[in-house]
PDB file of N, CA and C in Angstrom:
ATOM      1  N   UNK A   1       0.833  -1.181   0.000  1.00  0.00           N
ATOM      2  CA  UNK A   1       0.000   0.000   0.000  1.00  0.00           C
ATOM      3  C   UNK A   1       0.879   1.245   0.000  1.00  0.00           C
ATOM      4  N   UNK A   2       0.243   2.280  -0.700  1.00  0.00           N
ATOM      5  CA  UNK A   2       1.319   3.457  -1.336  1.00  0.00           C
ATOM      6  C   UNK A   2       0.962   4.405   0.125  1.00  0.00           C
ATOM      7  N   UNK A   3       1.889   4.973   1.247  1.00  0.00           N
ATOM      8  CA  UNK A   3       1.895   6.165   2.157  1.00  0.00           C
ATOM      9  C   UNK A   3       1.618   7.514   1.383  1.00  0.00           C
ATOM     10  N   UNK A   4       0.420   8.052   1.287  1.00  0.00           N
ATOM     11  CA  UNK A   4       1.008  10.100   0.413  1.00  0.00           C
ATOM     12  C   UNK A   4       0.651  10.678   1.881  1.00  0.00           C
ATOM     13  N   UNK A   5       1.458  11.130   1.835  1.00  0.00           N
ATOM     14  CA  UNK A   5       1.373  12.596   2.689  1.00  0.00           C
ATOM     15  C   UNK A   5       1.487  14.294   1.853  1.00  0.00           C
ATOM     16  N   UNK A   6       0.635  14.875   1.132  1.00  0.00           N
ATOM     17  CA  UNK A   6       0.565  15.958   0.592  1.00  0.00           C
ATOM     18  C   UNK A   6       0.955  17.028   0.961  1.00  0.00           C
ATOM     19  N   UNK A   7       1.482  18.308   0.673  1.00  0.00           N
ATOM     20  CA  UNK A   7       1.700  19.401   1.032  1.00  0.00           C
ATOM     21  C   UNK A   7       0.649  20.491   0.208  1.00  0.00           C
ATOM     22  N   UNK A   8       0.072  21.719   0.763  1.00  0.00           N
ATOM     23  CA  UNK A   8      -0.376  22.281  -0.111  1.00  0.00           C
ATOM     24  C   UNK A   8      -0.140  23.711   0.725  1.00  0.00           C
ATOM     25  N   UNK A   9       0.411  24.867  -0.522  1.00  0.00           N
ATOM     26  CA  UNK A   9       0.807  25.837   0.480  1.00  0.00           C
ATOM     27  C   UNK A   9       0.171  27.053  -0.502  1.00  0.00           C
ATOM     28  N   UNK A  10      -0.919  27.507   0.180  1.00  0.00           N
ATOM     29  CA  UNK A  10      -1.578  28.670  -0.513  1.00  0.00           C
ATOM     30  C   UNK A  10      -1.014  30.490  -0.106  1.00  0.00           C
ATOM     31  N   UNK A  11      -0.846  31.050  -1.302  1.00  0.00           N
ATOM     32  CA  UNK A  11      -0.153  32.738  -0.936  1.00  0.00           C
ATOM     33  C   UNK A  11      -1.154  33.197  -1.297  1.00  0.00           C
ATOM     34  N   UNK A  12      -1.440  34.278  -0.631  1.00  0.00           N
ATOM     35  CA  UNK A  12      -2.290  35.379  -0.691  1.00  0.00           C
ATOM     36  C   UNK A  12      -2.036  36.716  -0.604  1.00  0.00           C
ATOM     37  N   UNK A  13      -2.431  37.655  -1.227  1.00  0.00           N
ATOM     38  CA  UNK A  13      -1.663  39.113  -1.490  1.00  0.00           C
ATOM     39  C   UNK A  13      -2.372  40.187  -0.665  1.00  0.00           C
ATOM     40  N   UNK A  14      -3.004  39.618   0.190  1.00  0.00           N
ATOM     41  CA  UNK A  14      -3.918  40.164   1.321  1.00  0.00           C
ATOM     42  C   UNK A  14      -3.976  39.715   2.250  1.00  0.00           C
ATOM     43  N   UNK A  15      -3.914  40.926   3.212  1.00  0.00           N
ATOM     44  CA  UNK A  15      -3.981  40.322   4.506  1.00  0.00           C
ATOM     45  C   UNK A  15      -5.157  40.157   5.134  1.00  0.00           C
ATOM     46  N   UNK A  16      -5.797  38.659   5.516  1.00  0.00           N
ATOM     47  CA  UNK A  16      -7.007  38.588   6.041  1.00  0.00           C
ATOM     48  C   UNK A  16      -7.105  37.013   6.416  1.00  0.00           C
ATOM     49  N   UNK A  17      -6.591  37.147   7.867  1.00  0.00           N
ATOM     50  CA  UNK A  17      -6.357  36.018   8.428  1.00  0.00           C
ATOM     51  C   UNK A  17      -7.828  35.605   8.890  1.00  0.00           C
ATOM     52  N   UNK A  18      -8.469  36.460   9.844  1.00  0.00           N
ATOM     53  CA  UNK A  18      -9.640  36.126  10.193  1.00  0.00           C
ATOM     54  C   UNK A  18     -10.800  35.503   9.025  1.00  0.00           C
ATOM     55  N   UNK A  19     -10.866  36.069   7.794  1.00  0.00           N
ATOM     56  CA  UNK A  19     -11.444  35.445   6.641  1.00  0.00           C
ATOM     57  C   UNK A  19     -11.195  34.008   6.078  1.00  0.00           C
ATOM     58  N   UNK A  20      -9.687  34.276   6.185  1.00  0.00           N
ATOM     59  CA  UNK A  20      -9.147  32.772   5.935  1.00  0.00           C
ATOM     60  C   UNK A  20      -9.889  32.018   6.874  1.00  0.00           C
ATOM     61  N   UNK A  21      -9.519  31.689   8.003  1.00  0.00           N
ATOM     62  CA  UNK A  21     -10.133  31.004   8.989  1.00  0.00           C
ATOM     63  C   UNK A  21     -11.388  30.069   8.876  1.00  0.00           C
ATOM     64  N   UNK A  22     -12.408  31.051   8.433  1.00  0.00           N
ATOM     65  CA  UNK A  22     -13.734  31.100   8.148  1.00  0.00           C
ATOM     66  C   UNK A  22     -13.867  30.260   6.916  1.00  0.00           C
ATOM     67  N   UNK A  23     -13.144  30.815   5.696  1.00  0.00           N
ATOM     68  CA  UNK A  23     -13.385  29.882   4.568  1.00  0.00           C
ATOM     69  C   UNK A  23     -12.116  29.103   4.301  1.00  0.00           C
ATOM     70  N   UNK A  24     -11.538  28.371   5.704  1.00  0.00           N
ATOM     71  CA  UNK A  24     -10.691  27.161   5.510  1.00  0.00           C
ATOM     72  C   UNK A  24     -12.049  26.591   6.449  1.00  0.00           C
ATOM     73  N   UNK A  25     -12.555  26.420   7.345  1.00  0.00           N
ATOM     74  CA  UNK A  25     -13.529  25.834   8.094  1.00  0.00           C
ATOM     75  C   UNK A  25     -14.921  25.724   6.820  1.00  0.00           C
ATOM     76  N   UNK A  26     -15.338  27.044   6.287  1.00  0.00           N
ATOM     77  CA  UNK A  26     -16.167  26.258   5.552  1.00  0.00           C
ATOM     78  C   UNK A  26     -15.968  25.263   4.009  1.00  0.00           C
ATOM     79  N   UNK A  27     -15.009  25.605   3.821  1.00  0.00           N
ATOM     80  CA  UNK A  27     -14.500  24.676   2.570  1.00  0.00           C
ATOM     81  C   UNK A  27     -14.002  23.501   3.488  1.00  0.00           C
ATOM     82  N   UNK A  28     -13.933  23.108   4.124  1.00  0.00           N
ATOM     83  CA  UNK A  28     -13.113  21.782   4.817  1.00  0.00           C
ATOM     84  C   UNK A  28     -14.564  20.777   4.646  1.00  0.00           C
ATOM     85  N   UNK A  29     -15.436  21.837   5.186  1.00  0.00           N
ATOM     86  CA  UNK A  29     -16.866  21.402   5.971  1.00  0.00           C
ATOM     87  C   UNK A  29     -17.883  20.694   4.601  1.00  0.00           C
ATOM     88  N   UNK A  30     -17.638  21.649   3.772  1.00  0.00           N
ATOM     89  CA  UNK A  30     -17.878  21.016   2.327  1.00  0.00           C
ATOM     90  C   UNK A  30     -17.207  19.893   1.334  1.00  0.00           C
ATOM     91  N   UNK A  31     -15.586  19.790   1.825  1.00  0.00           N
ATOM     92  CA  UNK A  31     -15.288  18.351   1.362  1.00  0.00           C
ATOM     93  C   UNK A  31     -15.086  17.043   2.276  1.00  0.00           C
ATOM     94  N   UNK A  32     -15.733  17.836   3.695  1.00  0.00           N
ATOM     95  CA  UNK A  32     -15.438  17.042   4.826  1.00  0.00           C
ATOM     96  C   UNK A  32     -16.762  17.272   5.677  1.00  0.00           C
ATOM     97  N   UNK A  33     -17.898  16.498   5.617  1.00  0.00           N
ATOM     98  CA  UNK A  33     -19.107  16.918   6.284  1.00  0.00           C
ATOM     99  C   UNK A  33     -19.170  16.693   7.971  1.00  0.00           C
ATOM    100  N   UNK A  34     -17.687  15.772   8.190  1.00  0.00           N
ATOM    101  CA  UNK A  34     -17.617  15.344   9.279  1.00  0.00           C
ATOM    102  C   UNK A  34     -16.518  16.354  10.011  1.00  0.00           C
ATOM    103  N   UNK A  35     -16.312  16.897   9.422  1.00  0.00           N
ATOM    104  CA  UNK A  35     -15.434  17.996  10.236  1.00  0.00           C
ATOM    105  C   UNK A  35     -15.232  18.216  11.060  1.00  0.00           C
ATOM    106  N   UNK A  36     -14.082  18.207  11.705  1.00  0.00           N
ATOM    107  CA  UNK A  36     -13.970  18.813  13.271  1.00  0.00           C
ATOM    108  C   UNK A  36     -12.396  19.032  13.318  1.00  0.00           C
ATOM    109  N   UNK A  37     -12.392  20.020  14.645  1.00  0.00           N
ATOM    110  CA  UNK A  37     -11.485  20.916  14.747  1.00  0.00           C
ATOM    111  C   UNK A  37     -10.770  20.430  16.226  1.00  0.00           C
ATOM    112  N   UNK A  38      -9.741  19.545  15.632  1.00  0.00           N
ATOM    113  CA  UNK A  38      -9.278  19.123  16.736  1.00  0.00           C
ATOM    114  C   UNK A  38      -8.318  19.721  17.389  1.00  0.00           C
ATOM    115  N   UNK A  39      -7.879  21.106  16.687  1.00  0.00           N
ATOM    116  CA  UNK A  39      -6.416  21.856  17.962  1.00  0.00           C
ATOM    117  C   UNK A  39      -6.660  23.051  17.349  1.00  0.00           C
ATOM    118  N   UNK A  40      -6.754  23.785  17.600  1.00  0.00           N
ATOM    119  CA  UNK A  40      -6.361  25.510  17.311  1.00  0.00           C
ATOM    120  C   UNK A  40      -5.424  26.361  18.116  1.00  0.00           C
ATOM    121  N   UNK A  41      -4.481  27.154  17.815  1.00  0.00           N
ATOM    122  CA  UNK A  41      -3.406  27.704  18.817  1.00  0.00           C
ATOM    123  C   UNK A  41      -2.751  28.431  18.253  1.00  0.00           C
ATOM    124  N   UNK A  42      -2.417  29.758  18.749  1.00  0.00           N
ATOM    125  CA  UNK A  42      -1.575  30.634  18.195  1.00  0.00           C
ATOM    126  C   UNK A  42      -0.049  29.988  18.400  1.00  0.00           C
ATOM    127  N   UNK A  43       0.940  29.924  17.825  1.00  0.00           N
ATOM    128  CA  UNK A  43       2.241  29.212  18.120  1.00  0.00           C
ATOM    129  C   UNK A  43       3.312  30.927  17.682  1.00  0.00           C
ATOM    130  N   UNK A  44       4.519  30.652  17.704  1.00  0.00           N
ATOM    131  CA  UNK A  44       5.744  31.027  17.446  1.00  0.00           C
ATOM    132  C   UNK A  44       6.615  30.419  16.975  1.00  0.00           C
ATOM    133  N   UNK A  45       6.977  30.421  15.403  1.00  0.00           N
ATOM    134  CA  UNK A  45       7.629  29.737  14.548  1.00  0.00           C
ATOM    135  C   UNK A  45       8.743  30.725  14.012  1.00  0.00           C
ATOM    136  N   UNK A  46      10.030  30.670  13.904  1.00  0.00           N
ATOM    137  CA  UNK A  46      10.625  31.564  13.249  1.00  0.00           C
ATOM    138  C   UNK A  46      10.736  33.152  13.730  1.00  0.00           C
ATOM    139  N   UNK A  47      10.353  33.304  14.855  1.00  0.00           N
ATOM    140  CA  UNK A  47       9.596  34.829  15.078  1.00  0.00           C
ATOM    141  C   UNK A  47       8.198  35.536  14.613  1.00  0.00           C
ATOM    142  N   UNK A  48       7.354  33.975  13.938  1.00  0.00           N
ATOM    143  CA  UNK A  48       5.868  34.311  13.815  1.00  0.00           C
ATOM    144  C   UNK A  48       5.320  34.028  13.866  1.00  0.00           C
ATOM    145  N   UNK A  49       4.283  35.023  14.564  1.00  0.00           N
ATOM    146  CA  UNK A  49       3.136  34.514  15.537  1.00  0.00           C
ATOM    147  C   UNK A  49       1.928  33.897  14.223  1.00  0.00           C
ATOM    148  N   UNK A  50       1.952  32.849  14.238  1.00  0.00           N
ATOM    149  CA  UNK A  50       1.165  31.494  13.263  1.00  0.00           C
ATOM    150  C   UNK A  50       0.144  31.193  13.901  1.00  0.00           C
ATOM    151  N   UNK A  51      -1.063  30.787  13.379  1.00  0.00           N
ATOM    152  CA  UNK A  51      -2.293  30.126  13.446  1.00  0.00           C
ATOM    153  C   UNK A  51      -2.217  28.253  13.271  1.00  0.00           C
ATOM    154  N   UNK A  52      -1.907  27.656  14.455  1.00  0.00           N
ATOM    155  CA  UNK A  52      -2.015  26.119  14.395  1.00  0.00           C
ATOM    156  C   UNK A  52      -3.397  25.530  14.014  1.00  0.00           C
ATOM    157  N   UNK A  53      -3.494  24.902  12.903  1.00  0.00           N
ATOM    158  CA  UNK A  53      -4.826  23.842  12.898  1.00  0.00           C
ATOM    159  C   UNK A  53      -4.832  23.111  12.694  1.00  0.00           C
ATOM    160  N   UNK A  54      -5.712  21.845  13.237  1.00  0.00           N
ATOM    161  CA  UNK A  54      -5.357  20.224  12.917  1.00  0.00           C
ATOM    162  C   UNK A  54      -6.932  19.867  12.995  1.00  0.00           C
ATOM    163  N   UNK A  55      -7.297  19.501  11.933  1.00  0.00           N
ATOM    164  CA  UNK A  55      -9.040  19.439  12.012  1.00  0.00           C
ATOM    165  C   UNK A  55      -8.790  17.838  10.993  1.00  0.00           C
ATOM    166  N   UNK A  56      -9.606  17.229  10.990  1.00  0.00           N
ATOM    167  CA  UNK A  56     -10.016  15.843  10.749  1.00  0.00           C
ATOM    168  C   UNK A  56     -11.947  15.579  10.203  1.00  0.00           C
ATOM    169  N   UNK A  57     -11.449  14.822   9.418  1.00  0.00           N
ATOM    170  CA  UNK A  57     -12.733  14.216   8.999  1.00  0.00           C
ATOM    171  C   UNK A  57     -12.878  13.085   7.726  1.00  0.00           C
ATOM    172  N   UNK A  58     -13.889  13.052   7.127  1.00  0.00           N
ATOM    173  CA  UNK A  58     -13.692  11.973   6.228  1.00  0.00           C
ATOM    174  C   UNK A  58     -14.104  12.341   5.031  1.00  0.00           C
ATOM    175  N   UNK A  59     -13.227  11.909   4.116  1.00  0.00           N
ATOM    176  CA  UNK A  59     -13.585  11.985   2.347  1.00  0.00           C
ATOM    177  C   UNK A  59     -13.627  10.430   1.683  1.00  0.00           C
ATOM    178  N   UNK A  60     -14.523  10.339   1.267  1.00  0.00           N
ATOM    179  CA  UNK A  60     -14.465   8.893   0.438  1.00  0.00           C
ATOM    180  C   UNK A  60     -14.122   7.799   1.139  1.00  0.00           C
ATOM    181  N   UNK A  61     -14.804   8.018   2.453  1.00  0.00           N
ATOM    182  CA  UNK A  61     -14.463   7.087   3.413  1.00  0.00           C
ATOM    183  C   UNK A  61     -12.738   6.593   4.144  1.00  0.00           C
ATOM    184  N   UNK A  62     -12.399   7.938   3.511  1.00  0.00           N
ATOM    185  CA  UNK A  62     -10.985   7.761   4.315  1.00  0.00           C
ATOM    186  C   UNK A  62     -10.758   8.841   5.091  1.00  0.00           C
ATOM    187  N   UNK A  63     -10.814   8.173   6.489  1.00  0.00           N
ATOM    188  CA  UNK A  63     -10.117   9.455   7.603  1.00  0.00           C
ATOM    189  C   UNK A  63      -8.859  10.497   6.990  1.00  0.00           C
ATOM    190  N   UNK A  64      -9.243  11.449   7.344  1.00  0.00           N
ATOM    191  CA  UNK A  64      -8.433  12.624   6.878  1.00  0.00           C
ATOM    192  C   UNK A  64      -7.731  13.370   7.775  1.00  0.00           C
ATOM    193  N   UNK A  65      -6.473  14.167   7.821  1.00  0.00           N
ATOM    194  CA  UNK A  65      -6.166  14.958   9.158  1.00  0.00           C
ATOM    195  C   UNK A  65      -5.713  16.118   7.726  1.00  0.00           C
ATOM    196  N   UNK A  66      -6.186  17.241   8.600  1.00  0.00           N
ATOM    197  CA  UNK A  66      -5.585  18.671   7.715  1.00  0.00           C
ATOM    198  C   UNK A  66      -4.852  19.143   8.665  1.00  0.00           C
ATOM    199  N   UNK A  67      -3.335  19.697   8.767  1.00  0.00           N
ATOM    200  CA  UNK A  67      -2.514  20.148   9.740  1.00  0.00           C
ATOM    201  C   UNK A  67      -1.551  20.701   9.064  1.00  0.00           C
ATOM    202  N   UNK A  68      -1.650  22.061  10.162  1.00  0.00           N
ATOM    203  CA  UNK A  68      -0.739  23.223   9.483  1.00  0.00           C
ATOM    204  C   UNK A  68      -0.833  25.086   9.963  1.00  0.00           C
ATOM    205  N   UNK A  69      -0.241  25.256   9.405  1.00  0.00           N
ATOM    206  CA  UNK A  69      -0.434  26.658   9.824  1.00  0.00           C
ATOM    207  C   UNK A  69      -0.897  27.753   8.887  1.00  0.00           C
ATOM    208  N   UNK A  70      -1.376  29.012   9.228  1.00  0.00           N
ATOM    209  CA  UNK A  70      -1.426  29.843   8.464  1.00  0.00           C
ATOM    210  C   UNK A  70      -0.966  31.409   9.274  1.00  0.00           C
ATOM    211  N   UNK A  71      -0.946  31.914   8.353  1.00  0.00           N
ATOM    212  CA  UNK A  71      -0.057  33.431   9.175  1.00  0.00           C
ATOM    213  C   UNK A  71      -0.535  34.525   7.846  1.00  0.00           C
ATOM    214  N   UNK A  72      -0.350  35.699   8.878  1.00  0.00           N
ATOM    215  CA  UNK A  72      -0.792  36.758   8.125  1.00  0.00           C
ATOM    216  C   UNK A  72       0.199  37.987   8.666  1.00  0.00           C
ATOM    217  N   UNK A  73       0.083  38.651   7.514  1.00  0.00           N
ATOM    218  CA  UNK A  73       0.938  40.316   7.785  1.00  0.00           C
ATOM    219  C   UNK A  73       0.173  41.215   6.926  1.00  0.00           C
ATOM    220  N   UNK A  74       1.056  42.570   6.930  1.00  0.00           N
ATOM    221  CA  UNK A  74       0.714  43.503   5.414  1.00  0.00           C
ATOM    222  C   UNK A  74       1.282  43.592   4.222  1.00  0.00           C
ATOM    223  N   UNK A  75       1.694  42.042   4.273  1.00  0.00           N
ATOM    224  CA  UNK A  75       1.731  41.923   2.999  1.00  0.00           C
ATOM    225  C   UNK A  75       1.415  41.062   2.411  1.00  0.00           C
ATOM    226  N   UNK A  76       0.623  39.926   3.107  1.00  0.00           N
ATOM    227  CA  UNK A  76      -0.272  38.761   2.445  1.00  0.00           C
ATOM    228  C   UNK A  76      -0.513  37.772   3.893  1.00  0.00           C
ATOM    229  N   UNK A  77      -1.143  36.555   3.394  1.00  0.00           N
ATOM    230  CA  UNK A  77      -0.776  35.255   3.837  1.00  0.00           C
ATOM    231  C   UNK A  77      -0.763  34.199   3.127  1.00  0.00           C
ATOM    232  N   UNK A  78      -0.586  33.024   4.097  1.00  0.00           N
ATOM    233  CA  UNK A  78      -0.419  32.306   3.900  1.00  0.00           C
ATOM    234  C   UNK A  78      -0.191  30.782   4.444  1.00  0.00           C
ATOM    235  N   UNK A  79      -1.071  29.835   3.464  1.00  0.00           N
ATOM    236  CA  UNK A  79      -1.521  28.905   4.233  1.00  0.00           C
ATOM    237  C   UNK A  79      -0.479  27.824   3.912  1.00  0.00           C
ATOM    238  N   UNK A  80       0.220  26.917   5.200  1.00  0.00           N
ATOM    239  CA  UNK A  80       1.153  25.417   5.001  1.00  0.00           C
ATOM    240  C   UNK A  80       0.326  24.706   5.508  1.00  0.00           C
ATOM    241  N   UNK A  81      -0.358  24.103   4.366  1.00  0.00           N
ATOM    242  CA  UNK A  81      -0.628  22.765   5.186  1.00  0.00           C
ATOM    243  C   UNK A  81       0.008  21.180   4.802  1.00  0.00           C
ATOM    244  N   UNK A  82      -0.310  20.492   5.580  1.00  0.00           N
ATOM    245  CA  UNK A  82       0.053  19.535   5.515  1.00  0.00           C
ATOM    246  C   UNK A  82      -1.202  18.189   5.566  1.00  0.00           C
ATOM    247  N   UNK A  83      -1.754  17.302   4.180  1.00  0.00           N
ATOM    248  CA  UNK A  83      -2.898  16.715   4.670  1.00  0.00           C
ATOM    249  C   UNK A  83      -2.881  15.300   4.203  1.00  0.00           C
ATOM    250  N   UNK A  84      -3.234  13.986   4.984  1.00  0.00           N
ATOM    251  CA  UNK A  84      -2.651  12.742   4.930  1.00  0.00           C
ATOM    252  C   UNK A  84      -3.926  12.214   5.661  1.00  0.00           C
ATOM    253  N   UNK A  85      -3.933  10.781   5.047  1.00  0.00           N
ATOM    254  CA  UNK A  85      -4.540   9.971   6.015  1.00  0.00           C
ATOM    255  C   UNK A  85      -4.399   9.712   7.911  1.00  0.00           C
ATOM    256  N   UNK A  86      -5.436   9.826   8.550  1.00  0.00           N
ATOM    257  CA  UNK A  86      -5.375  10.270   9.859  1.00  0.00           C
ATOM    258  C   UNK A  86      -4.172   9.215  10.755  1.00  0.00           C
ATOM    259  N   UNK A  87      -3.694   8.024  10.182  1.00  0.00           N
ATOM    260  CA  UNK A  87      -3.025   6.835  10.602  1.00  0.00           C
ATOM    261  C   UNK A  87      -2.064   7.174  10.061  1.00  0.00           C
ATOM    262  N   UNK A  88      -1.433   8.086   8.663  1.00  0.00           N
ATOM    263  CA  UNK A  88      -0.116   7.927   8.336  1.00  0.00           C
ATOM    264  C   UNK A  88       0.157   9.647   9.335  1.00  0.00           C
ATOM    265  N   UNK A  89      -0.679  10.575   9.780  1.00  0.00           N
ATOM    266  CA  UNK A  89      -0.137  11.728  10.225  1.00  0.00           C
ATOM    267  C   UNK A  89       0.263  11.498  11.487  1.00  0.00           C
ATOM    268  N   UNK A  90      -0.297  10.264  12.174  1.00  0.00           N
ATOM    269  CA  UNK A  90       0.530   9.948  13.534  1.00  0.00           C
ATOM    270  C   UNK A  90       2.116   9.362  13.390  1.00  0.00           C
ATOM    271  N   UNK A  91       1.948   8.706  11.974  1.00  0.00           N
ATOM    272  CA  UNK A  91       3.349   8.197  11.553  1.00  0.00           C
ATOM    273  C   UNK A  91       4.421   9.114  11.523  1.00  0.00           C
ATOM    274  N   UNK A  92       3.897   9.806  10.904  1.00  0.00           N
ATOM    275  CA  UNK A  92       4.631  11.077  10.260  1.00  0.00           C
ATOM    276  C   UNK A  92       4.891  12.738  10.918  1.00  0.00           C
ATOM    277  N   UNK A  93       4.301  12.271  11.621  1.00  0.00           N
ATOM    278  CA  UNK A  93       4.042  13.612  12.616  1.00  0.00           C
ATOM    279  C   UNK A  93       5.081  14.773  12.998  1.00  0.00           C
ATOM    280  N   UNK A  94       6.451  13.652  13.277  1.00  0.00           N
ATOM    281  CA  UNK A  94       7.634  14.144  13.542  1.00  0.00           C
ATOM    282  C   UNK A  94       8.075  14.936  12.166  1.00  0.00           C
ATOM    283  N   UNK A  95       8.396  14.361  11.229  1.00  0.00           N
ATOM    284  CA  UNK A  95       8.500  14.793   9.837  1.00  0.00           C
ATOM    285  C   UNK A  95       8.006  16.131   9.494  1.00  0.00           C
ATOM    286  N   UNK A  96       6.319  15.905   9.845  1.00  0.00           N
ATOM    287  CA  UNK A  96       5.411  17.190   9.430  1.00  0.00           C
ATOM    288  C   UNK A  96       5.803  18.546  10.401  1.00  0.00           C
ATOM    289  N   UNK A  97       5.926  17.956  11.720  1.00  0.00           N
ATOM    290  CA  UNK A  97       6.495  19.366  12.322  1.00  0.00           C
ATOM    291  C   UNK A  97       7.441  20.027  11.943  1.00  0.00           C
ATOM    292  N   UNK A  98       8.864  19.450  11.689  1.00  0.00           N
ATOM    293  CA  UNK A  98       9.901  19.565  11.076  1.00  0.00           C
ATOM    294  C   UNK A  98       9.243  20.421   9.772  1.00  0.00           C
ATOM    295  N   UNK A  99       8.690  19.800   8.968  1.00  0.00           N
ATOM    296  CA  UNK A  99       8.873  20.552   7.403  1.00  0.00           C
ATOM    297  C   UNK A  99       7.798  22.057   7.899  1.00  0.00           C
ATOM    298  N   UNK A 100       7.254  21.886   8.317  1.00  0.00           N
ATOM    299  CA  UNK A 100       6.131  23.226   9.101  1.00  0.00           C
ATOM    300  C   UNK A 100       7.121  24.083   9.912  1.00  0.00           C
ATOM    301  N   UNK A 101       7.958  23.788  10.837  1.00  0.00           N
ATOM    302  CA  UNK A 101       8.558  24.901  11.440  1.00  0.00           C
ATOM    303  C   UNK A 101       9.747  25.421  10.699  1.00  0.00           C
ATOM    304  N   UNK A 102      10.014  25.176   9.038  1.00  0.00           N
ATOM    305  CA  UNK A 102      10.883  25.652   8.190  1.00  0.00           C
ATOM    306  C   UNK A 102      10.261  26.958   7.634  1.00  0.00           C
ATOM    307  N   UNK A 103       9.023  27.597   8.034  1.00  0.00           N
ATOM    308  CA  UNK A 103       8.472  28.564   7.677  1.00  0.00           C
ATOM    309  C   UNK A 103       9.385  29.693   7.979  1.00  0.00           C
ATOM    310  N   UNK A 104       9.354  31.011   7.317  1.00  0.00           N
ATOM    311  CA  UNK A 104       9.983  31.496   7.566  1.00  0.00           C
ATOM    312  C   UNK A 104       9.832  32.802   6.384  1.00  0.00           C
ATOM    313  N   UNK A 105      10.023  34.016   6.927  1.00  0.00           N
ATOM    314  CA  UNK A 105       9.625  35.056   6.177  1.00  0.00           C
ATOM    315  C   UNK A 105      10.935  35.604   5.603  1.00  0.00           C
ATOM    316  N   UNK A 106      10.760  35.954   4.620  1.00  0.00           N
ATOM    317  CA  UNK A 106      11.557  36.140   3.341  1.00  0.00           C
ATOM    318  C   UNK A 106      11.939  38.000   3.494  1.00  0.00           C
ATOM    319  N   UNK A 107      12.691  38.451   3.690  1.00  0.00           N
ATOM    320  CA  UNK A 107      12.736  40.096   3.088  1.00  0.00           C
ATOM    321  C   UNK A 107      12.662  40.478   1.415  1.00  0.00           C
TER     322      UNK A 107
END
């Protein structure tokens, strides 16, 4: 059996974290009716203050974990996530933190 663990990292040229929020919860909720929001937390990565989320649910009958961060300034954001079957993100977990706390703002 093939492991994917996906990355998907969305930029945005606006700053509007609180919006994001809203339509990462309702787009989740729409490919994930089972949705739920299993951690939320402001963290400190790099010197930035990041939005933690780890929400779970099911697509096509396969448990799902979405985990990752998003962050905002004045000059965009932007979303890292990281999204895998809910059994390979416990596998992998170590890995995913690692490639997530490589964030890091650019001058």
């Amino acid at each position: 059996m093939k492991k994917i663990v996906l990355i998907l990292v969305i930029l945005l040229g606006v700053n509007w974290l609180q919006a994001q929020i809203k339509a990462v919860n309702e787009n989740g909720r729409a490919a994930l009716s089972d949705l739920q929001i299993v951690k939320e937390e402001y963290r400190f990565v790099n010197g930035l203050k990041v939005l933690f989320l780890q929400m779970d649910g099911t697509m096509y009958g396969i448990k799902i974990s979405y985990y990752g961060y998003c962050f905002s300034n004045t000059e965009g954001t932007i979303q890292f996530v990281i999204y895998t079957a809910q059994n390979l993100l416990k596998e992998y977990q170590d890995e995913c933190d690692k490639l997530l706390k490589g964030l890091v703002q650019t001058k």
